[in-house]
C-alpha atoms as a PDB file:
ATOM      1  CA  UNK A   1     -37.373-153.485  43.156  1.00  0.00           C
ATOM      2  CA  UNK A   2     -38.291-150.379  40.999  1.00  0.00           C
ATOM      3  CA  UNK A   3     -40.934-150.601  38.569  1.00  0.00           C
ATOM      4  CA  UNK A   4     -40.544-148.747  35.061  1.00  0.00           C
ATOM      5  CA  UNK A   5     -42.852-148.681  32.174  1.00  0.00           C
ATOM      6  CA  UNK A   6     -41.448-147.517  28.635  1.00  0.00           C
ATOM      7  CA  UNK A   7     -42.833-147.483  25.509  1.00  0.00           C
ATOM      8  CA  UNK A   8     -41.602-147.549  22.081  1.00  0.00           C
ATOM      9  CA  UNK A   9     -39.633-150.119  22.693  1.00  0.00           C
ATOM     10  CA  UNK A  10     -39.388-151.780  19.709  1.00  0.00           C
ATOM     11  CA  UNK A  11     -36.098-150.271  18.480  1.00  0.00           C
ATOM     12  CA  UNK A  12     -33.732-147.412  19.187  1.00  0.00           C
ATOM     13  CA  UNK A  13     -33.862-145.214  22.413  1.00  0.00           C
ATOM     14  CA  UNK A  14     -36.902-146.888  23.508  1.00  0.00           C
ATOM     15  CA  UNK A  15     -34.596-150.391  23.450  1.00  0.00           C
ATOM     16  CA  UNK A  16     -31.879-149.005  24.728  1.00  0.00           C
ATOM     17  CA  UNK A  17     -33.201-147.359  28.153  1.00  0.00           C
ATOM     18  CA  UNK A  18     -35.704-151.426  28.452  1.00  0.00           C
ATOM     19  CA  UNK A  19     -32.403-153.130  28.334  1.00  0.00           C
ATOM     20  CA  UNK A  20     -30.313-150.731  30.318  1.00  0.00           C
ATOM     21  CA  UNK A  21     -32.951-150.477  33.388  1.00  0.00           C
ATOM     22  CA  UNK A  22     -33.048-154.264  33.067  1.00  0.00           C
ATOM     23  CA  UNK A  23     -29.666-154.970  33.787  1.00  0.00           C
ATOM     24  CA  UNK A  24     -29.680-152.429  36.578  1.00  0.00           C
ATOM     25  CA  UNK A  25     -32.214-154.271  38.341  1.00  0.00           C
ATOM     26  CA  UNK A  26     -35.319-152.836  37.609  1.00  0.00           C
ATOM     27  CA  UNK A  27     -38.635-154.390  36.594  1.00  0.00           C
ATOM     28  CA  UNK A  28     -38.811-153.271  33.555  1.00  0.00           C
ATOM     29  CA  UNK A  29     -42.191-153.454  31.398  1.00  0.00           C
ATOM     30  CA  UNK A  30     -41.249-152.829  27.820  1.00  0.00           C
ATOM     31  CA  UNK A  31     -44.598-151.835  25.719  1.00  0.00           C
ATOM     32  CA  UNK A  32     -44.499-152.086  21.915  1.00  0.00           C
ATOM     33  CA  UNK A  33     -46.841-150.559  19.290  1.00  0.00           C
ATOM     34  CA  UNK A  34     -46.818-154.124  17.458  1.00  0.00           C
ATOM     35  CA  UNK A  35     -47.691-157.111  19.059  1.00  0.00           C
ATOM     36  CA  UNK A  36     -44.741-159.607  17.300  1.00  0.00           C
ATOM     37  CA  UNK A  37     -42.673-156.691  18.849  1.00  0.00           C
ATOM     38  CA  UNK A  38     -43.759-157.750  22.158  1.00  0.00           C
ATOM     39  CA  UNK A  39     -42.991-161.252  21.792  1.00  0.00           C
ATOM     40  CA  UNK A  40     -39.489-159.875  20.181  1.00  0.00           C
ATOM     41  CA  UNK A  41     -39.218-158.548  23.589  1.00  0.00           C
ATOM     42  CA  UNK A  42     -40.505-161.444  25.947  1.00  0.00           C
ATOM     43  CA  UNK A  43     -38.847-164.034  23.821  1.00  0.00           C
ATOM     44  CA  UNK A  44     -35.461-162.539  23.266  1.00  0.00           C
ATOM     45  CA  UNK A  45     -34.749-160.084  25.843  1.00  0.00           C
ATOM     46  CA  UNK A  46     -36.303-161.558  28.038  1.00  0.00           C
ATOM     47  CA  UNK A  47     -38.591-158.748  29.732  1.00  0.00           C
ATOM     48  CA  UNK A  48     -42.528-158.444  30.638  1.00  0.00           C
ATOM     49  CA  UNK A  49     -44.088-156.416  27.529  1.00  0.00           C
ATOM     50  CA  UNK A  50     -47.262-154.747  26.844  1.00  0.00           C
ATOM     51  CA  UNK A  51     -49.153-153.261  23.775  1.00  0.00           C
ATOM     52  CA  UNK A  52     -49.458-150.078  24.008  1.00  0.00           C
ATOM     53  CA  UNK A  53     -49.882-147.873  20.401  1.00  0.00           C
ATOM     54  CA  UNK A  54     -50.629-144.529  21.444  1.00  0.00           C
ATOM     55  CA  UNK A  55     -53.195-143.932  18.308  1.00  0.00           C
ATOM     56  CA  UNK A  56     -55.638-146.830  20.141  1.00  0.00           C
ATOM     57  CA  UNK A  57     -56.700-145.844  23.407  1.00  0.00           C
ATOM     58  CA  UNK A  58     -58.176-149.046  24.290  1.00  0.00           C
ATOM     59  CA  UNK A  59     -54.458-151.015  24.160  1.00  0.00           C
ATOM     60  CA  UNK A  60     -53.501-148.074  26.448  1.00  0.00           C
ATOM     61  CA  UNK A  61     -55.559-148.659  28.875  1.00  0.00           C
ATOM     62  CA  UNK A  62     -55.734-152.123  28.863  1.00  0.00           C
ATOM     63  CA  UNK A  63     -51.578-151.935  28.810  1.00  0.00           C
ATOM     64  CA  UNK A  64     -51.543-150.164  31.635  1.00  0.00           C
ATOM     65  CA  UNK A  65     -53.616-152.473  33.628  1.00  0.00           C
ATOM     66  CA  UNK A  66     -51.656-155.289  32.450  1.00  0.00           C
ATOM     67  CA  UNK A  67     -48.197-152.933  33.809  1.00  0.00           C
ATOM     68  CA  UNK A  68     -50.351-152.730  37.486  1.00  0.00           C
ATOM     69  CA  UNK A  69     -50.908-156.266  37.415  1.00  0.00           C
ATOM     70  CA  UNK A  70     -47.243-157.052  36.468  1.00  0.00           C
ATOM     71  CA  UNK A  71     -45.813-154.080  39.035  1.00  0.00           C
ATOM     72  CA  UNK A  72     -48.393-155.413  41.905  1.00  0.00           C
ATOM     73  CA  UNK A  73     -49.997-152.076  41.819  1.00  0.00           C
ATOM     74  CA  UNK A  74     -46.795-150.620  41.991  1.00  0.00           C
ATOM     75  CA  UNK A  75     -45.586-147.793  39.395  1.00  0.00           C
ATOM     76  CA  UNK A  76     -42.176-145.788  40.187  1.00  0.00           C
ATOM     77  CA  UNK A  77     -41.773-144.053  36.599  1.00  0.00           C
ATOM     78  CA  UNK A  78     -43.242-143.540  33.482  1.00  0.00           C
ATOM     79  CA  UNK A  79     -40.636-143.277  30.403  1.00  0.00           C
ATOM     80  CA  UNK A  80     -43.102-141.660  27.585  1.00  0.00           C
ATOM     81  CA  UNK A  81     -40.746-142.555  24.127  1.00  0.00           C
ATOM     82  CA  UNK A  82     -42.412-143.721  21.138  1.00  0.00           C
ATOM     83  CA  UNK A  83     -42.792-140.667  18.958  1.00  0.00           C
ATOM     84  CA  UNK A  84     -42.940-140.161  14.748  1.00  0.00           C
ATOM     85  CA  UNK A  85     -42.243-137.558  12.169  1.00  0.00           C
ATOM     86  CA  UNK A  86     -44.405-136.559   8.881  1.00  0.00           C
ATOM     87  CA  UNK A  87     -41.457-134.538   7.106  1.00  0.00           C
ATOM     88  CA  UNK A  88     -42.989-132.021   4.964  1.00  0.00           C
ATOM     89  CA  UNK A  89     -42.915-128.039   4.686  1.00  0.00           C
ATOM     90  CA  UNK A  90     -46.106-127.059   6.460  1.00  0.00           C
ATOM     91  CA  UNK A  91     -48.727-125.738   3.252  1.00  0.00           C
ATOM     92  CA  UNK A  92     -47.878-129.106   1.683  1.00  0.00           C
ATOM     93  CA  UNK A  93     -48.930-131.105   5.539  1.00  0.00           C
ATOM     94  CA  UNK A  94     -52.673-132.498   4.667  1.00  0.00           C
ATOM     95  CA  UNK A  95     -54.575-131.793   8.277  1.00  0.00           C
ATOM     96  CA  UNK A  96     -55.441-135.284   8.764  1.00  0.00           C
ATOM     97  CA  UNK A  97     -51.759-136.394   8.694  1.00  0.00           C
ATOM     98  CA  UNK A  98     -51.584-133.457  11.557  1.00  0.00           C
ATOM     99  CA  UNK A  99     -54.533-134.956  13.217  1.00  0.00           C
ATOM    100  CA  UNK A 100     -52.526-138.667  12.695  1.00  0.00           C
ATOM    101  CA  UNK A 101     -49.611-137.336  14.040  1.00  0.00           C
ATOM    102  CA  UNK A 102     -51.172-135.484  17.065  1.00  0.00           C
ATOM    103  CA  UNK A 103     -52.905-138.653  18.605  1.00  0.00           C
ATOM    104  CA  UNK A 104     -49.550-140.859  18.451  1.00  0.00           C
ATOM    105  CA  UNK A 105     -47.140-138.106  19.793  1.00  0.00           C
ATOM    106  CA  UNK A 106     -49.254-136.251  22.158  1.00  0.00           C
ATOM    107  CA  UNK A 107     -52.961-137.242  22.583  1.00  0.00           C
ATOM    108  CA  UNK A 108     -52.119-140.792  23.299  1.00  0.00           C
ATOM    109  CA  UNK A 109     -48.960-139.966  25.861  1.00  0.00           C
ATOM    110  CA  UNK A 110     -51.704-137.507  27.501  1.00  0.00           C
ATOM    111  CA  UNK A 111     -54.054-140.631  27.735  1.00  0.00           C
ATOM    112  CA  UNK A 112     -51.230-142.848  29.509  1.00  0.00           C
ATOM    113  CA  UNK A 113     -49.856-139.842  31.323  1.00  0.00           C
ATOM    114  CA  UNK A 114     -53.194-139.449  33.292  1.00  0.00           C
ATOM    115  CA  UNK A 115     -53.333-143.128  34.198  1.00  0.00           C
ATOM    116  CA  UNK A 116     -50.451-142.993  35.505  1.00  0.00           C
ATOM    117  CA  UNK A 117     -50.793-139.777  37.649  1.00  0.00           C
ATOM    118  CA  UNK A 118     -54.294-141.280  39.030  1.00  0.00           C
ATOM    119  CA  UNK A 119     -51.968-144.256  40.167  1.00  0.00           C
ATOM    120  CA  UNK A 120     -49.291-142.554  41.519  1.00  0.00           C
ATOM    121  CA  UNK A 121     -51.420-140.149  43.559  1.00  0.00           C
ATOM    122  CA  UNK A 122     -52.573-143.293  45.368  1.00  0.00           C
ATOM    123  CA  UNK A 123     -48.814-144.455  46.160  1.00  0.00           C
ATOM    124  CA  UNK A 124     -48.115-140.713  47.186  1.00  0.00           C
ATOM    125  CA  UNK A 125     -45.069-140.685  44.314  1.00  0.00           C
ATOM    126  CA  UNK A 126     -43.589-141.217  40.962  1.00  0.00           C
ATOM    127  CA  UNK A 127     -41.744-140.378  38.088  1.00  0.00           C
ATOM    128  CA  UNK A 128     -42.887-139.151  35.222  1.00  0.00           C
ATOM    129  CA  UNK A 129     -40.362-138.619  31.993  1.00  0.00           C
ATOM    130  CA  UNK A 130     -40.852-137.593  28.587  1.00  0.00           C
ATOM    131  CA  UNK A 131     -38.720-138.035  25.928  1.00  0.00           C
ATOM    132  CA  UNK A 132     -39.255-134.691  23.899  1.00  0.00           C
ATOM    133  CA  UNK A 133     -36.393-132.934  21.426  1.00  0.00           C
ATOM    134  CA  UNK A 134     -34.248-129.967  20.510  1.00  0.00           C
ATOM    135  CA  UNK A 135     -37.733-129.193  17.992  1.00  0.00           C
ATOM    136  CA  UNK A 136     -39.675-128.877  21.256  1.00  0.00           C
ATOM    137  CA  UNK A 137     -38.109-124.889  21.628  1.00  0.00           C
ATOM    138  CA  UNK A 138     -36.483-124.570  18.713  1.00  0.00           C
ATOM    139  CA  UNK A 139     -38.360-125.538  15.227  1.00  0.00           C
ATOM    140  CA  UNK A 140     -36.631-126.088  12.080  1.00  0.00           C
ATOM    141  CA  UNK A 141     -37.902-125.931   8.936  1.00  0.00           C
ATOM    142  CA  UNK A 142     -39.074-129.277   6.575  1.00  0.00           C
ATOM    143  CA  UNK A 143     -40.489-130.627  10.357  1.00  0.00           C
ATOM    144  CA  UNK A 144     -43.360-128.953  11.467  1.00  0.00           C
ATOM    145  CA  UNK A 145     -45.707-131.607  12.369  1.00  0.00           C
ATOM    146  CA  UNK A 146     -42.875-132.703  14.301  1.00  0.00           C
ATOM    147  CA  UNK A 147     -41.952-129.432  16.075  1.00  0.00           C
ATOM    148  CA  UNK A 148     -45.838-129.035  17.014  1.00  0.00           C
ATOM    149  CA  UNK A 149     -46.557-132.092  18.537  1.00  0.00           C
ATOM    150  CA  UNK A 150     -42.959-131.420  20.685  1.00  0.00           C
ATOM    151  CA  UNK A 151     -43.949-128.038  21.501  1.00  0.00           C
ATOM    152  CA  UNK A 152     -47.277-129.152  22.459  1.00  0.00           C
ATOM    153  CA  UNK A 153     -45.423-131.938  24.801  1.00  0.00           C
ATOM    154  CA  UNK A 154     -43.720-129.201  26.373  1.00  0.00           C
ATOM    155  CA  UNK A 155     -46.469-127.080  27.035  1.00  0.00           C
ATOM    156  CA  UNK A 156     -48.446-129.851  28.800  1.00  0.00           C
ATOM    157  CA  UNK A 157     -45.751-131.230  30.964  1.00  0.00           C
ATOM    158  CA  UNK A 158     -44.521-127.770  32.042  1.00  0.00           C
ATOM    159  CA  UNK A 159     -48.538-126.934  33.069  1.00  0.00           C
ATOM    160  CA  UNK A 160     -48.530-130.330  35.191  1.00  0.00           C
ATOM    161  CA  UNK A 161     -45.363-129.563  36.855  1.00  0.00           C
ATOM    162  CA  UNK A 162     -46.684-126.478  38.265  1.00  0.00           C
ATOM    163  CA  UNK A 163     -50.240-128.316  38.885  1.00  0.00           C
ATOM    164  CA  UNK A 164     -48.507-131.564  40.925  1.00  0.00           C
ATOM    165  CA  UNK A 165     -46.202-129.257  42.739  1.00  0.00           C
ATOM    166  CA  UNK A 166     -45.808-130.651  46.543  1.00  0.00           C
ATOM    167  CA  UNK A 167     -47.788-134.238  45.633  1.00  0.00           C
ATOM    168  CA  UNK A 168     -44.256-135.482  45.112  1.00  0.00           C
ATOM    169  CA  UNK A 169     -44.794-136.780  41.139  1.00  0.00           C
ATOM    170  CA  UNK A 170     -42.115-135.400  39.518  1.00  0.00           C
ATOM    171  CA  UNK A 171     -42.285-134.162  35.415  1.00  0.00           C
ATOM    172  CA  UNK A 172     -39.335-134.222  33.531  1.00  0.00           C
ATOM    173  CA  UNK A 173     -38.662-133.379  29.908  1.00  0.00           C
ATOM    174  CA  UNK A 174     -35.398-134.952  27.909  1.00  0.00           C
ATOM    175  CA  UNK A 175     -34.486-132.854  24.933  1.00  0.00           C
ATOM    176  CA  UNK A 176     -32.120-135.116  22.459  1.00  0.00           C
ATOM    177  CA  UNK A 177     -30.578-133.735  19.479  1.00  0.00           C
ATOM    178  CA  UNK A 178     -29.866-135.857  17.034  1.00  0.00           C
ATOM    179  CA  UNK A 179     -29.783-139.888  17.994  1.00  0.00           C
ATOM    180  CA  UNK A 180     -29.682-142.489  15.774  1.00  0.00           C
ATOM    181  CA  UNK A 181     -32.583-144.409  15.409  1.00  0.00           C
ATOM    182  CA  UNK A 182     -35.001-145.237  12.549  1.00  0.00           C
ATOM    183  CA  UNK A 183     -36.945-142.063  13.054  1.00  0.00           C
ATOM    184  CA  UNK A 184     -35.518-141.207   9.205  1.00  0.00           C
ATOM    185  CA  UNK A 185     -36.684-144.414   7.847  1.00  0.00           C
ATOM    186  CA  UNK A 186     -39.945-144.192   9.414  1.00  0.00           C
ATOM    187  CA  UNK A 187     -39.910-140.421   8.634  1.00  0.00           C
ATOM    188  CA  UNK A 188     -39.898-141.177   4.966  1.00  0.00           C
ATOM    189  CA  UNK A 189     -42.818-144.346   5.046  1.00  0.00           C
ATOM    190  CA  UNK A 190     -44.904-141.586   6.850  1.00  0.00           C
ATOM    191  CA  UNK A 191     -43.466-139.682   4.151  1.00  0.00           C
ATOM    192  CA  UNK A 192     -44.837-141.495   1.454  1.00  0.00           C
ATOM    193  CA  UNK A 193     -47.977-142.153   2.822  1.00  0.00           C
ATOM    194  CA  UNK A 194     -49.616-138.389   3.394  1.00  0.00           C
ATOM    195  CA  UNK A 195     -47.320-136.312   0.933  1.00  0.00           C
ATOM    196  CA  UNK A 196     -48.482-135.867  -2.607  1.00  0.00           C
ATOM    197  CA  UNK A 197     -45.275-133.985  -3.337  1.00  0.00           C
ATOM    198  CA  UNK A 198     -44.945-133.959  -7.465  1.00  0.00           C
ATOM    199  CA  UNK A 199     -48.162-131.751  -6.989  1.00  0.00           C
ATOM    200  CA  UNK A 200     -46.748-129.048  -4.807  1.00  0.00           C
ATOM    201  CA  UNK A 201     -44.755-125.977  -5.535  1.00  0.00           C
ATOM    202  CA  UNK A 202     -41.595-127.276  -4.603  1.00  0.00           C
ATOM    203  CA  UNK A 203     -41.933-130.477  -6.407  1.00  0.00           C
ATOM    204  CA  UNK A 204     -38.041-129.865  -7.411  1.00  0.00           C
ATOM    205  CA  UNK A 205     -36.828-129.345  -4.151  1.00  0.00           C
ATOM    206  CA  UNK A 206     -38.838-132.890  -2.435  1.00  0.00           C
ATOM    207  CA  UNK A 207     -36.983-134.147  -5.420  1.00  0.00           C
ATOM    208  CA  UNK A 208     -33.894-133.579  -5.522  1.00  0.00           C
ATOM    209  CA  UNK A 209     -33.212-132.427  -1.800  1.00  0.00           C
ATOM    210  CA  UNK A 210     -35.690-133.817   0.489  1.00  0.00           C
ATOM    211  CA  UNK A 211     -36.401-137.218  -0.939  1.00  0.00           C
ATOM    212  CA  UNK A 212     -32.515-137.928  -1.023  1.00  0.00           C
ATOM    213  CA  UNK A 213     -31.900-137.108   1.957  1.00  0.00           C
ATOM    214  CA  UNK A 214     -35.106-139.049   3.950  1.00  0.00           C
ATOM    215  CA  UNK A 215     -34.253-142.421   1.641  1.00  0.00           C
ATOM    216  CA  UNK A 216     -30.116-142.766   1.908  1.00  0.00           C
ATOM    217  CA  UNK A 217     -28.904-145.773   3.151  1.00  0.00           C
ATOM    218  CA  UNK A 218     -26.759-145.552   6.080  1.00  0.00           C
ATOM    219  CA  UNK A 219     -26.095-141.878   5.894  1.00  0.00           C
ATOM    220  CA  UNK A 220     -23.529-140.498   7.682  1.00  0.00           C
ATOM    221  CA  UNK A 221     -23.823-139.189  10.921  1.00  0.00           C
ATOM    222  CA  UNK A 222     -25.133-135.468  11.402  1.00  0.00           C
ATOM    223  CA  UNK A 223     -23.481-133.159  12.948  1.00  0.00           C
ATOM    224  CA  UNK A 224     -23.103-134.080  17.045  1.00  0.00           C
ATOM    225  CA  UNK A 225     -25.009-137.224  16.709  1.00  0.00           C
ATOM    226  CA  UNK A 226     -25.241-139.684  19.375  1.00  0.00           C
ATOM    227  CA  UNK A 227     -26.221-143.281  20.317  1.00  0.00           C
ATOM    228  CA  UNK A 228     -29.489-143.652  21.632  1.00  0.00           C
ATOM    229  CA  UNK A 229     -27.321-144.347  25.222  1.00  0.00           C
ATOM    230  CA  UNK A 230     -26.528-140.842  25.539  1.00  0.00           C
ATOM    231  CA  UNK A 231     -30.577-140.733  25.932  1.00  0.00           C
ATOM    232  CA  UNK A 232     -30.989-143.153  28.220  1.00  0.00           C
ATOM    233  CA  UNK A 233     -27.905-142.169  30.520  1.00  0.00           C
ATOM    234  CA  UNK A 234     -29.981-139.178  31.001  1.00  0.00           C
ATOM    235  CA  UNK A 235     -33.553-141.288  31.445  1.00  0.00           C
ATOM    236  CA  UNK A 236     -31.271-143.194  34.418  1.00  0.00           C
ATOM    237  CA  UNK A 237     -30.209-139.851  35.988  1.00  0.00           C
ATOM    238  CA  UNK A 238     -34.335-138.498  35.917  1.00  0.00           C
ATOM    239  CA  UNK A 239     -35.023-141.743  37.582  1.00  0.00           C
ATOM    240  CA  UNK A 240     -32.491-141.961  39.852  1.00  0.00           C
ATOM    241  CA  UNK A 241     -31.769-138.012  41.328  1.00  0.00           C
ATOM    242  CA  UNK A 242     -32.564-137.848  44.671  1.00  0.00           C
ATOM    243  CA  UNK A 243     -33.942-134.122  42.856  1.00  0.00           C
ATOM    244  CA  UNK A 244     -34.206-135.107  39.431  1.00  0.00           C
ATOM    245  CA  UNK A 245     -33.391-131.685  37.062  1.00  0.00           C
ATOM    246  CA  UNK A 246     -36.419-130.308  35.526  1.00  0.00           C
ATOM    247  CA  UNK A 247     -35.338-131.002  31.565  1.00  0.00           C
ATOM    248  CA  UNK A 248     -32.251-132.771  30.221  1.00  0.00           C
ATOM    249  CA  UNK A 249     -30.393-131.906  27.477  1.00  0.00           C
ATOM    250  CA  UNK A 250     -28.804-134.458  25.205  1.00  0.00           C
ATOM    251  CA  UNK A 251     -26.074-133.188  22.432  1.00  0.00           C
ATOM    252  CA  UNK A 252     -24.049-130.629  21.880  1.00  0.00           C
ATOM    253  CA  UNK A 253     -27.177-129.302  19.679  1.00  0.00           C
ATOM    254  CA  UNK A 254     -29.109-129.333  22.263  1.00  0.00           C
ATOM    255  CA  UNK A 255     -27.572-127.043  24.335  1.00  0.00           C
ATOM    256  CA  UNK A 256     -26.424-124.704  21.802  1.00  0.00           C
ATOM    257  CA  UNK A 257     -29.889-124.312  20.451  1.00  0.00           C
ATOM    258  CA  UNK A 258     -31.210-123.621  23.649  1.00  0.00           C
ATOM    259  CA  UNK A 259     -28.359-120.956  23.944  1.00  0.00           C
ATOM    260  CA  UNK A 260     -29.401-119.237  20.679  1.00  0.00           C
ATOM    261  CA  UNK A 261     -32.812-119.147  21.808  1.00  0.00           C
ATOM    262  CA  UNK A 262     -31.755-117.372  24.674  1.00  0.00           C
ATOM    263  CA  UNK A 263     -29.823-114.750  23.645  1.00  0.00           C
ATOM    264  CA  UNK A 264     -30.892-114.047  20.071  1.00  0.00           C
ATOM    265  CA  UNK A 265     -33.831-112.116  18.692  1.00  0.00           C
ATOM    266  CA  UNK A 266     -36.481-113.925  16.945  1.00  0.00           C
ATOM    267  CA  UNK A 267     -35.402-112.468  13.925  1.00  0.00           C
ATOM    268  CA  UNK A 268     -31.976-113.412  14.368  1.00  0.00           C
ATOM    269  CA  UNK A 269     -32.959-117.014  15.503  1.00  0.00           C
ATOM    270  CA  UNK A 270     -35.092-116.973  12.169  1.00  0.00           C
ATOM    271  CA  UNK A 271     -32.145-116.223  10.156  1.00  0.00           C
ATOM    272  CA  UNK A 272     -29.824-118.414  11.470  1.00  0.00           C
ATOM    273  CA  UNK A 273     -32.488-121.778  11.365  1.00  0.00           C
ATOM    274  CA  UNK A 274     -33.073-120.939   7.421  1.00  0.00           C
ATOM    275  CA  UNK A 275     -29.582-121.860   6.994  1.00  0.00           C
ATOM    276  CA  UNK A 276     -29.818-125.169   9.067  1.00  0.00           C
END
């Protein structure tokens, strides 16, 4: 059977793809940042789990071993998920929360990304996906941290598509728009945590804008959201494709972003994501 590793899987698209690879037949090793998550996951899923936090190198690499012992050496894709956001406009971002956000968005999926290149190299193939965003080519404001660390993603795994060319390891980028998950609720604990906001110049607008809209309960759906299985159908089709595309884009948003991009100025792009 095919062997898949995924992290993040704790809740949301992460969950969704660990379940939805399961019942297709795969082995499927679920890792989670927390380890009560794992034992969520062994104990009522029912699937092999690992820890794996991306800000601890030392649980990635010992998670990976423990995927290799699972997978009998044996490692068909890598699903790179678990991701956060530090919502803040940029001169209010303290560089350490940029630093924080850095190691458990990028650094760390570089760290588990080489492991599993070494490893596939050795089996002569393998799948490598990561799960980046609309932000990764087209930033918005209020999410910078966020945009840079996707940006960043894209840069990489573009660079070590050309680099693995003809070793048959195959990078591919997803690009959701907006999915719902609990990326807004953890948005606004990573929130609280690095942003001294009543200290700021736009203390009013984190008030009465910004705060509201990171703490509402059950908002309603943005404009062309989806359910984290729009995310995972495309995760199945990078894993599957006898010549798997090179990106996938999830949402309506998505693609029309990536339109825009195309075809308008950067001072017409600029105008048009002030009003968004």
């Amino acid at each position: 059977m095919k062997s898949i590793l995924i992290t993040g899987c704790s809740s949301g698209i992460g969950l969704n793809a660990a379940l939805s690879f399961r019942d297709a037949g795969w082995v499927v090793i679920a890792s989670c940042r927390k380890l009560e998550d794992c034992e969520t996951m062994r104990s009522t899923y029912g699937m092999q789990s690992v820890r794996i936090d991306y800000e601890d190198e030392e649980s990635i690499r010992s998670g990976f071993a423990t995927t290799l012992e699972i997978t009998n050496k044996q490692l068909d894709v890598l699903f790179n998920n678990g991701a956060y956001a530090v919502p803040a406009l940029v001169e209010d971002l303290p560089t350490d929360a940029l630093r924080a956000i850095f190691e458990a968005n990028f650094f760390g999926w570089h760290t588990l990304t080489r492991l599993a290149i070494a490893q596939m190299r050795q089996q002569s193939e393998g799948r490598i996906i990561q799960n980046s965003s609309v932000l990764g080519f087209a930033p918005l404001k209020f999410r910078g941290a966020y945009n840079a660390t996707k940006f960043a993603l894209e840069g990489l795994t573009d660079t070590m598509r050309l680099e693995l060319h003809r070793t048959n390891i195959h990078l591919i980028l997803v690009e959701p728009g907006p999915i719902r998950t609990r990326i807004r609720e953890n948005a606004y604990e990573q929130f609280k945590h690095w942003i001294d906001w009543r200290d700021t110049v736009s203390k009013s607008w984190y008030e009465n804008i910004a705060i509201p809209h990171l703490s509402a309960i059950n908002p309603p759906p943005e404009t062309f959201e989806l359910m984290p299985d729009a995310v995972t159908n495309a995760v199945i089709q990078a894993a599957t494709a006898s010549r798997p595309k090179l990106r996938y884009r999830v949402t309506t948003s998505t693609t029309l972003m990536m339109i825009f991009r195309r075809i308008l100025t950067s001072r017409a792009y600029d105008r048009l994501a002030r009003r968004l």
